[in-house]
C-alpha atoms as a PDB file:
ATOM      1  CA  UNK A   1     112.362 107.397  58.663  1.00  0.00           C
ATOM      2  CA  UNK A   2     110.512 106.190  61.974  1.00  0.00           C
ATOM      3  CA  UNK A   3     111.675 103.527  63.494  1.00  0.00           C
ATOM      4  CA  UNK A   4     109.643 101.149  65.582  1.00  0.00           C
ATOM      5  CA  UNK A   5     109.145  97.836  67.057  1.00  0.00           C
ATOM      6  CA  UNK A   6     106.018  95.778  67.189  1.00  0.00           C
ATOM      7  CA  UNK A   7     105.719  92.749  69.544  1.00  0.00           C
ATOM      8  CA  UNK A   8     103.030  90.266  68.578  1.00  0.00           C
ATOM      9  CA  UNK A   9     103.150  86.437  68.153  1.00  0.00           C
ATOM     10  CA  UNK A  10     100.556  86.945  65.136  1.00  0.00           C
ATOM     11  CA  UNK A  11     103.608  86.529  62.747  1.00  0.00           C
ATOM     12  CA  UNK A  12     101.420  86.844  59.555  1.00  0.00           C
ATOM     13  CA  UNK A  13     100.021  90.141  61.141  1.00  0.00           C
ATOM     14  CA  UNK A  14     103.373  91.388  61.877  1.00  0.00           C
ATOM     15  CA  UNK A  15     104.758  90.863  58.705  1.00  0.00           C
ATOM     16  CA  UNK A  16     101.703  92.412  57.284  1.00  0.00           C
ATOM     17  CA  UNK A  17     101.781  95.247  58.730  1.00  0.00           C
ATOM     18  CA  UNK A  18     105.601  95.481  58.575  1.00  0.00           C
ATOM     19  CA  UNK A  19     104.835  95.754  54.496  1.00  0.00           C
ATOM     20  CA  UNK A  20     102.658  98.293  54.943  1.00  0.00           C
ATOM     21  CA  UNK A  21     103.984 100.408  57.428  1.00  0.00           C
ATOM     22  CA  UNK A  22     107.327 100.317  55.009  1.00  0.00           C
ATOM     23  CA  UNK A  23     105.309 101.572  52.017  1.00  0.00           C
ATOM     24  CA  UNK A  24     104.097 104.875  54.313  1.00  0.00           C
ATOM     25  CA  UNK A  25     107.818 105.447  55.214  1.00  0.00           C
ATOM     26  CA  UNK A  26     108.709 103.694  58.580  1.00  0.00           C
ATOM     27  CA  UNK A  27     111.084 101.118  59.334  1.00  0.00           C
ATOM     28  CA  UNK A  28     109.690  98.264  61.256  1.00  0.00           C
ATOM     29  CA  UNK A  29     111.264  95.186  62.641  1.00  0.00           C
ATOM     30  CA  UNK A  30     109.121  92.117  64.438  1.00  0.00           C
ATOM     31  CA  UNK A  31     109.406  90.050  67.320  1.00  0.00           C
ATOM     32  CA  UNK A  32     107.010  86.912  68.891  1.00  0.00           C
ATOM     33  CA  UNK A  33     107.293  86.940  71.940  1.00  0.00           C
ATOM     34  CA  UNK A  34     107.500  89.728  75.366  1.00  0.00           C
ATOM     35  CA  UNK A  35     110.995  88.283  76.083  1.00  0.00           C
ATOM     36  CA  UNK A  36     112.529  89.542  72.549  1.00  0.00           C
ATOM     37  CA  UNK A  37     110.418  92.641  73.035  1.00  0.00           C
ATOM     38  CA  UNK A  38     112.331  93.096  76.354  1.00  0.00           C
ATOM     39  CA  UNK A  39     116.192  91.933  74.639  1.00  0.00           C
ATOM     40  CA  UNK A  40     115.590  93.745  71.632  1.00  0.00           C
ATOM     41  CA  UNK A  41     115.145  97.284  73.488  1.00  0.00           C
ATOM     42  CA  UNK A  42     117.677  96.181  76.070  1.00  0.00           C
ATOM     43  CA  UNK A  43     120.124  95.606  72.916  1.00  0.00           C
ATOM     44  CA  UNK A  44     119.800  99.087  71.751  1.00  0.00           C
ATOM     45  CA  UNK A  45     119.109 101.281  75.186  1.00  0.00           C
ATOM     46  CA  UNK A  46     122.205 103.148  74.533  1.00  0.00           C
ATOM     47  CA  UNK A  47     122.328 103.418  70.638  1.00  0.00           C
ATOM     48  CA  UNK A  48     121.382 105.680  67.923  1.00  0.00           C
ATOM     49  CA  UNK A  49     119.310 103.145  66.271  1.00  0.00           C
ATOM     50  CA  UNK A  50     117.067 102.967  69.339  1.00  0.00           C
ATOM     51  CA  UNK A  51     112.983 102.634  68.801  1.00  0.00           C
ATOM     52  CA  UNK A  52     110.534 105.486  68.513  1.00  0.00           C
ATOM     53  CA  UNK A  53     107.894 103.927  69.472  1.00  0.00           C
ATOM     54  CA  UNK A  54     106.771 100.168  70.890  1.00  0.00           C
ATOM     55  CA  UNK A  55     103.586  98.781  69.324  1.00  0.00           C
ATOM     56  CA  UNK A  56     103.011  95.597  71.975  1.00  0.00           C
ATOM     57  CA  UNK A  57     100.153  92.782  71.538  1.00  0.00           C
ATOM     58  CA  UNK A  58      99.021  92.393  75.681  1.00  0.00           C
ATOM     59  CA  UNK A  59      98.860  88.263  74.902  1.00  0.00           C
ATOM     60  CA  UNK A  60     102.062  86.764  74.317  1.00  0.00           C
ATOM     61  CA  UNK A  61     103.951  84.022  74.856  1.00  0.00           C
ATOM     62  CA  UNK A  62     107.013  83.952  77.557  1.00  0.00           C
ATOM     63  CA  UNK A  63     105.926  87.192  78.691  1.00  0.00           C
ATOM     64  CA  UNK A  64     103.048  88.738  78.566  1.00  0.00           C
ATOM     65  CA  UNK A  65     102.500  92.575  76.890  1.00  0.00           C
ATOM     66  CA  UNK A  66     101.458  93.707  80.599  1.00  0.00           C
ATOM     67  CA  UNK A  67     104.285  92.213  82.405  1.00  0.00           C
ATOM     68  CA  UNK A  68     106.350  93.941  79.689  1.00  0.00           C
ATOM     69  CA  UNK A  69     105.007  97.401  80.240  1.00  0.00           C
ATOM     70  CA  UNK A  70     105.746  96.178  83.966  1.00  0.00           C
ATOM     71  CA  UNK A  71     109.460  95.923  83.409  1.00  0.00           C
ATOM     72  CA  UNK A  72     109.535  99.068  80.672  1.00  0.00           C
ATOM     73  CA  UNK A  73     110.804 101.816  82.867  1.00  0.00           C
ATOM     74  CA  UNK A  74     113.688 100.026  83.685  1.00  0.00           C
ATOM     75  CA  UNK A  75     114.852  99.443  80.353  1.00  0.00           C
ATOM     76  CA  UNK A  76     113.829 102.359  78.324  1.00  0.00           C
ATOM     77  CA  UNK A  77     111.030 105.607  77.961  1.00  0.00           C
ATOM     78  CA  UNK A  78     109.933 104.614  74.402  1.00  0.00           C
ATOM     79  CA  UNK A  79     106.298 105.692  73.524  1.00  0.00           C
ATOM     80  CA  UNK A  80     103.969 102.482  73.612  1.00  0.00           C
ATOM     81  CA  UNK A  81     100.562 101.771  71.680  1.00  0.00           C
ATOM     82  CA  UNK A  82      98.992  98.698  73.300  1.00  0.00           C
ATOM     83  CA  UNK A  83      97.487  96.020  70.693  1.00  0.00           C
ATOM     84  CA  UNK A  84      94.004  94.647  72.795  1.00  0.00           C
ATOM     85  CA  UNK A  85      91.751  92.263  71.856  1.00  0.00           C
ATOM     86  CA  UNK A  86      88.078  93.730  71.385  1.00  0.00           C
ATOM     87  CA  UNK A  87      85.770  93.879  74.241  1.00  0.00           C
ATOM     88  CA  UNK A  88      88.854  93.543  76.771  1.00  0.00           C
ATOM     89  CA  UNK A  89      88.552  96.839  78.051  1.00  0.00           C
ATOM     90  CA  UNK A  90      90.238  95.622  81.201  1.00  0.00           C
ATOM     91  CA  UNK A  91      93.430  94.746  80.052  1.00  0.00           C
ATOM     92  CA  UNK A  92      93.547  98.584  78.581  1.00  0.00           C
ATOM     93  CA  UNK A  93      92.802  99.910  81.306  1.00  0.00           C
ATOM     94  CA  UNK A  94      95.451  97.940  83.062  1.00  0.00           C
ATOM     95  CA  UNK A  95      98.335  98.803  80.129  1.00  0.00           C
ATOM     96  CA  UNK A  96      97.412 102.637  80.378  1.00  0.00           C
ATOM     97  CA  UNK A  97      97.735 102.690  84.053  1.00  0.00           C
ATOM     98  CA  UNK A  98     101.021 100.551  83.535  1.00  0.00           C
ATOM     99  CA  UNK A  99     102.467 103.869  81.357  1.00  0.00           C
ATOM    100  CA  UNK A 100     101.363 102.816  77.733  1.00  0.00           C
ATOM    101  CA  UNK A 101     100.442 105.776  75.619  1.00  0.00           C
ATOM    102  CA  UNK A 102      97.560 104.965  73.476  1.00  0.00           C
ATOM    103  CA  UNK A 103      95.908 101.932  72.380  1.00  0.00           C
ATOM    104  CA  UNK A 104      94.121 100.045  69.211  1.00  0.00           C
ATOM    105  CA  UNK A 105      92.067  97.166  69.320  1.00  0.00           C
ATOM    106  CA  UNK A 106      92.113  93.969  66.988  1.00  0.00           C
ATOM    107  CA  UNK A 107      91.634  93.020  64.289  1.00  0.00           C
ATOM    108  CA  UNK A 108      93.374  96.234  63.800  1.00  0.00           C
ATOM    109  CA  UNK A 109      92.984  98.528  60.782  1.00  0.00           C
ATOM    110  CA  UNK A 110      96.874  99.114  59.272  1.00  0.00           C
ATOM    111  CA  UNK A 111      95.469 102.425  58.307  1.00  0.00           C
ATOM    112  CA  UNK A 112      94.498 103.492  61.653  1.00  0.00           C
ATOM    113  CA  UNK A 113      97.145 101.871  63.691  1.00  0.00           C
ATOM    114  CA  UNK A 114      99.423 104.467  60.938  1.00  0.00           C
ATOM    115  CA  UNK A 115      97.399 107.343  61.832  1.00  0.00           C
ATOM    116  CA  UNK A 116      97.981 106.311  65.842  1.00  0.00           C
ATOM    117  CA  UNK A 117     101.901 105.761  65.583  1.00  0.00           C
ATOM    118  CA  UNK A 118     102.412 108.971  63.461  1.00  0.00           C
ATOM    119  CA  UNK A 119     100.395 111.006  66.073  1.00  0.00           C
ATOM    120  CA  UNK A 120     102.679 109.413  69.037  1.00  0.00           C
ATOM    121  CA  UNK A 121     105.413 110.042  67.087  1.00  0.00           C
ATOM    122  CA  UNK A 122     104.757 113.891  66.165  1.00  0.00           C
ATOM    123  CA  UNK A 123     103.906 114.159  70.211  1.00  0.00           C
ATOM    124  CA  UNK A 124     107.430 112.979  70.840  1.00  0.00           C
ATOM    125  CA  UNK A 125     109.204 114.715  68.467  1.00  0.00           C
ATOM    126  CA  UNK A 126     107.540 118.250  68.286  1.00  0.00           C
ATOM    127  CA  UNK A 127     110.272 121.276  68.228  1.00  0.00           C
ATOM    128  CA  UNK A 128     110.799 123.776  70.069  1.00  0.00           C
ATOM    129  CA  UNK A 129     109.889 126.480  67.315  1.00  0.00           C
ATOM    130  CA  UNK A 130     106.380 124.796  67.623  1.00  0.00           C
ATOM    131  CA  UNK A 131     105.817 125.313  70.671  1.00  0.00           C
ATOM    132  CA  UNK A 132     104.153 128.513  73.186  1.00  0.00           C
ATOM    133  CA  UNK A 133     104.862 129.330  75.683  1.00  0.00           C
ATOM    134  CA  UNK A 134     103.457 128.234  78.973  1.00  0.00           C
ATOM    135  CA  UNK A 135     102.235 130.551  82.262  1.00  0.00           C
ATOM    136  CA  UNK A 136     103.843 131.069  84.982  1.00  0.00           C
ATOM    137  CA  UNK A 137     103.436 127.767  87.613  1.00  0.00           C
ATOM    138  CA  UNK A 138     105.056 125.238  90.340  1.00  0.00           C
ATOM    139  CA  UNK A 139     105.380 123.238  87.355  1.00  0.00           C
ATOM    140  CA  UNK A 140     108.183 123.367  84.823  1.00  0.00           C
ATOM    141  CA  UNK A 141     107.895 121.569  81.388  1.00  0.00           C
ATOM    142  CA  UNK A 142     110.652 121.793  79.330  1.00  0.00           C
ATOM    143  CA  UNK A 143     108.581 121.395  76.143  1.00  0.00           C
ATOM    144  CA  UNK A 144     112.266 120.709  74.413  1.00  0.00           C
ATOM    145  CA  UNK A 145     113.526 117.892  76.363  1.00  0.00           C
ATOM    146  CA  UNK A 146     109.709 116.974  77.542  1.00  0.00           C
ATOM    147  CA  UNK A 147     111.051 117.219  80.943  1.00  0.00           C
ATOM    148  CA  UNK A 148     108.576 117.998  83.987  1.00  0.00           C
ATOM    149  CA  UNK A 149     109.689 119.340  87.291  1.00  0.00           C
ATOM    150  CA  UNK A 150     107.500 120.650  90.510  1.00  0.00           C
ATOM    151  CA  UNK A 151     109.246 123.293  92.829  1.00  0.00           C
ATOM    152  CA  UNK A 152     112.263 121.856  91.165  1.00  0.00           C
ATOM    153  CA  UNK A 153     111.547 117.590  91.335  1.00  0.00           C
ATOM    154  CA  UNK A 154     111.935 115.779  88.778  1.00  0.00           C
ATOM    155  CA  UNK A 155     108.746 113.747  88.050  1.00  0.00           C
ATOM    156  CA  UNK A 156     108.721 111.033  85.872  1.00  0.00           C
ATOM    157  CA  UNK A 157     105.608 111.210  83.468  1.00  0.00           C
ATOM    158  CA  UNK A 158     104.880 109.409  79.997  1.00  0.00           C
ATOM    159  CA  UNK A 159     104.519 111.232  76.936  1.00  0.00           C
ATOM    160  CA  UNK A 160     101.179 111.335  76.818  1.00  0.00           C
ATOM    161  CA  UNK A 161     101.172 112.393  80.552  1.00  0.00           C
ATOM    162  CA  UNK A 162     103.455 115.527  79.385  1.00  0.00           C
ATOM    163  CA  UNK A 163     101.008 116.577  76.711  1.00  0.00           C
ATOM    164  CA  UNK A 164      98.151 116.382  79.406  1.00  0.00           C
ATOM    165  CA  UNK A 165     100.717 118.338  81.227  1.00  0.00           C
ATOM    166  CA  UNK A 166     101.075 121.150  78.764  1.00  0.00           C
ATOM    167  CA  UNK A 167      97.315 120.921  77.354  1.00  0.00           C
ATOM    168  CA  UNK A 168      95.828 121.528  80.846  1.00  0.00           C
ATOM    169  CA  UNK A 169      98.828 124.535  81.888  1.00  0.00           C
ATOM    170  CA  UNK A 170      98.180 126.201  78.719  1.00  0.00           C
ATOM    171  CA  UNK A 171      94.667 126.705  80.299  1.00  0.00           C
ATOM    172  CA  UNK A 172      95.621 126.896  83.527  1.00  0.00           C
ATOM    173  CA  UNK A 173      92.864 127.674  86.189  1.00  0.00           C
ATOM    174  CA  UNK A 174      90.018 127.124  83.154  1.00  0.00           C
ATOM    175  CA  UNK A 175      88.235 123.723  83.001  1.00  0.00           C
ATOM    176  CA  UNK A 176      89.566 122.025  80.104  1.00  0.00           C
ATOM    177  CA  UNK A 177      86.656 119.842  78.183  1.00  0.00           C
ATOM    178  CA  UNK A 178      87.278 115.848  78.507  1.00  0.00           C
ATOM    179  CA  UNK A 179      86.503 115.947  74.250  1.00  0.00           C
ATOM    180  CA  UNK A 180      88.748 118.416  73.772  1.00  0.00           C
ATOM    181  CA  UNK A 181      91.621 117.035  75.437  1.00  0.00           C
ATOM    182  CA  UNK A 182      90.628 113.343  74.065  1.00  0.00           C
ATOM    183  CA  UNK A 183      90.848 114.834  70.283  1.00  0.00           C
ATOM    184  CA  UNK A 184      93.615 117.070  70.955  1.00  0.00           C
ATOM    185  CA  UNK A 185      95.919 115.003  73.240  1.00  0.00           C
ATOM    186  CA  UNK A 186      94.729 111.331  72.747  1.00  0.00           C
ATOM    187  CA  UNK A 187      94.035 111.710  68.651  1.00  0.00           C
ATOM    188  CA  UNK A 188      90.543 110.044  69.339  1.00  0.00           C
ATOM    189  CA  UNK A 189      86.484 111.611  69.840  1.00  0.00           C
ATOM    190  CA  UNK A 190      86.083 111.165  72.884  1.00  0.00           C
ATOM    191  CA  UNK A 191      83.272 107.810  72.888  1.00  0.00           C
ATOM    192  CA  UNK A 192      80.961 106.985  75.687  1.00  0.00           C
ATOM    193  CA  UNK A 193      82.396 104.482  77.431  1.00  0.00           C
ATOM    194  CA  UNK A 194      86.021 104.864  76.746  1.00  0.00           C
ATOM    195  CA  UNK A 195      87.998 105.738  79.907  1.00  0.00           C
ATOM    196  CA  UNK A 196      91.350 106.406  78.548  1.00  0.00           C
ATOM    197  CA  UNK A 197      91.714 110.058  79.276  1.00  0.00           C
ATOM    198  CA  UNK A 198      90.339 109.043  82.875  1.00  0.00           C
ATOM    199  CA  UNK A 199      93.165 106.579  83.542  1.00  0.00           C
ATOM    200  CA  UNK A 200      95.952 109.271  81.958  1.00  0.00           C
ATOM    201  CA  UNK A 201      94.446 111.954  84.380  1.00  0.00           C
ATOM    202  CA  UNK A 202      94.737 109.262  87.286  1.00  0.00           C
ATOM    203  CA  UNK A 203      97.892 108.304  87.172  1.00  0.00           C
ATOM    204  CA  UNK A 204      99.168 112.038  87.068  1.00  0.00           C
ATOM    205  CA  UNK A 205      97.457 113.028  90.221  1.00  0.00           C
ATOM    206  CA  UNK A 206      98.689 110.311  91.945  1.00  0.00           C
ATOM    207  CA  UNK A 207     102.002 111.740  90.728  1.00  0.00           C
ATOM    208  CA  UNK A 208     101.494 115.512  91.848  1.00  0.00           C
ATOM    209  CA  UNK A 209      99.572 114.618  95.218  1.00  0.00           C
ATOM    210  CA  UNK A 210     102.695 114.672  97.155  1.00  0.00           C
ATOM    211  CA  UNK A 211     102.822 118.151  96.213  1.00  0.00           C
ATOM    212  CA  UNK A 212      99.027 119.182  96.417  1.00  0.00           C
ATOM    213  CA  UNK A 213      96.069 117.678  98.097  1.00  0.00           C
ATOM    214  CA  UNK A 214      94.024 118.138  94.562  1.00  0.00           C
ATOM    215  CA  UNK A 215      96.081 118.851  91.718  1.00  0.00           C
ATOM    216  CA  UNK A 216      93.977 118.404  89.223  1.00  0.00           C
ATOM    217  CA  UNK A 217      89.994 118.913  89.793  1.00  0.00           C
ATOM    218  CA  UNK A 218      87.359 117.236  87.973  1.00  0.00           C
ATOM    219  CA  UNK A 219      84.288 119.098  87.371  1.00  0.00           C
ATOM    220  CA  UNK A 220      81.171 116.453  86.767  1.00  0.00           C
ATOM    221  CA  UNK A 221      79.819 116.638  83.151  1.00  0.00           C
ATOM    222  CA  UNK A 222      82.342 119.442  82.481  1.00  0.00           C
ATOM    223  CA  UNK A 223      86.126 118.402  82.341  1.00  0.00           C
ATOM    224  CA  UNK A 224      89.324 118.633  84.131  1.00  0.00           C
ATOM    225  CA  UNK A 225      91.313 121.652  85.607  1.00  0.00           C
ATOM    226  CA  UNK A 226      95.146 122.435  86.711  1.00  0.00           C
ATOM    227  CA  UNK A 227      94.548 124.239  89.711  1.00  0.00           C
ATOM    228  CA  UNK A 228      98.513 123.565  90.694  1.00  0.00           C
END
């Protein structure tokens, strides 16, 4: 069974959606505020029973969900889905460039916010059996251990990063549709006005410019392409 923690100081939310994420098969335990979010994955860093996955509201008390995602790498590499508050589409765009992997607004739907952890989680948690093998490149993704090295550097990328990764290797030197890799890598159409997949793409070429001038191109009204 899943486990995950959600941080939001809605406590009749939480303990809503605690019920209901129990009755579709994952354990889920509830904290107020971003400084229990923050002792609560310190607590179990090193132990078996640590999280799969980190569903955190941006506005809380103590700490807030973006000073939280702030602090994140230092403490642990669990998978996050931001909880925003409709219409702030700047605060997402600030919690996807912070690292977090997806994001819902609110109210939230308990029925989509299932469909969006189970996706992270599959992401995460895909075998090796399921996986094909990649061409030849300067990059190295261990689609195993979700590991990514260039001309043998480590580089530290989220898990939604790694799929981007993979998704835009697999079709290396093609130009790789912005709606395809929004349904196939985010788990969402791809909507007017939704810059997600943008901010993901961003924050990986700021990662591989060290090691090329243009890593990845964008092609107006077309999509992205690997050209590592």
């Amino acid at each position: 069974m899943p486990n995950i923690l959600i941080g939001d100081d809605d406590e009749e939310l939480t303990q809503l959606l605690q019920e209901y994420l129990h009755n579709h098969g994952i354990h889920c335990d509830c904290v107020h505020d971003g400084a229990a979010v923050i002792q609560r994955l310190k607590a179990v860093a090193n132990d078996d029973s640590a999280y799969d996955l980190l569903v955190l509201d941006i506005m809380m008390p103590k700490i807030d969900g973006l000073s939280v995602l702030r602090q994140l790498p230092n403490i642990s590499d669990i998978p996050v889905i931001m909880l925003t508050a409709k219409g702030e589409e700047i605060d997402r765009i600030i919690g996807l460039e912070l690292g977090a992997d997806d994001y819902i607004t609110k109210p939230c739907n308990p029925r989509e916010l299932l469909a969006r952890i189970n996706a992270v989680i599959k992401r995460t948690n895909t075998t090796t059996s399921e996986h094909t093998p990649l061409p030849e490149s300067r990059l190295h993704l261990d689609q195993n251990q979700r590991v990514c090295e260039i001309d043998g550097v480590a580089l530290q990328v989220t898990g939604t990063e790694f799929d981007l990764l993979v998704a835009l290797l697999k079709q290396k030197g093609e130009v790789v549709s912005k709606a395809w890799l929004s349904e196939n890598v985010l788990q969402r159409e791809l909507q007017p006005f939704d810059r997600s997949l943008d901010v993901h793409v961003s924050r990986l070429r700021k990662k591989l410019q060290p090691f090329h001038d243009e890593p990845i191109k964008a092609v107006r009204g077309k999509g992205y392409q690997l050209v590592l």
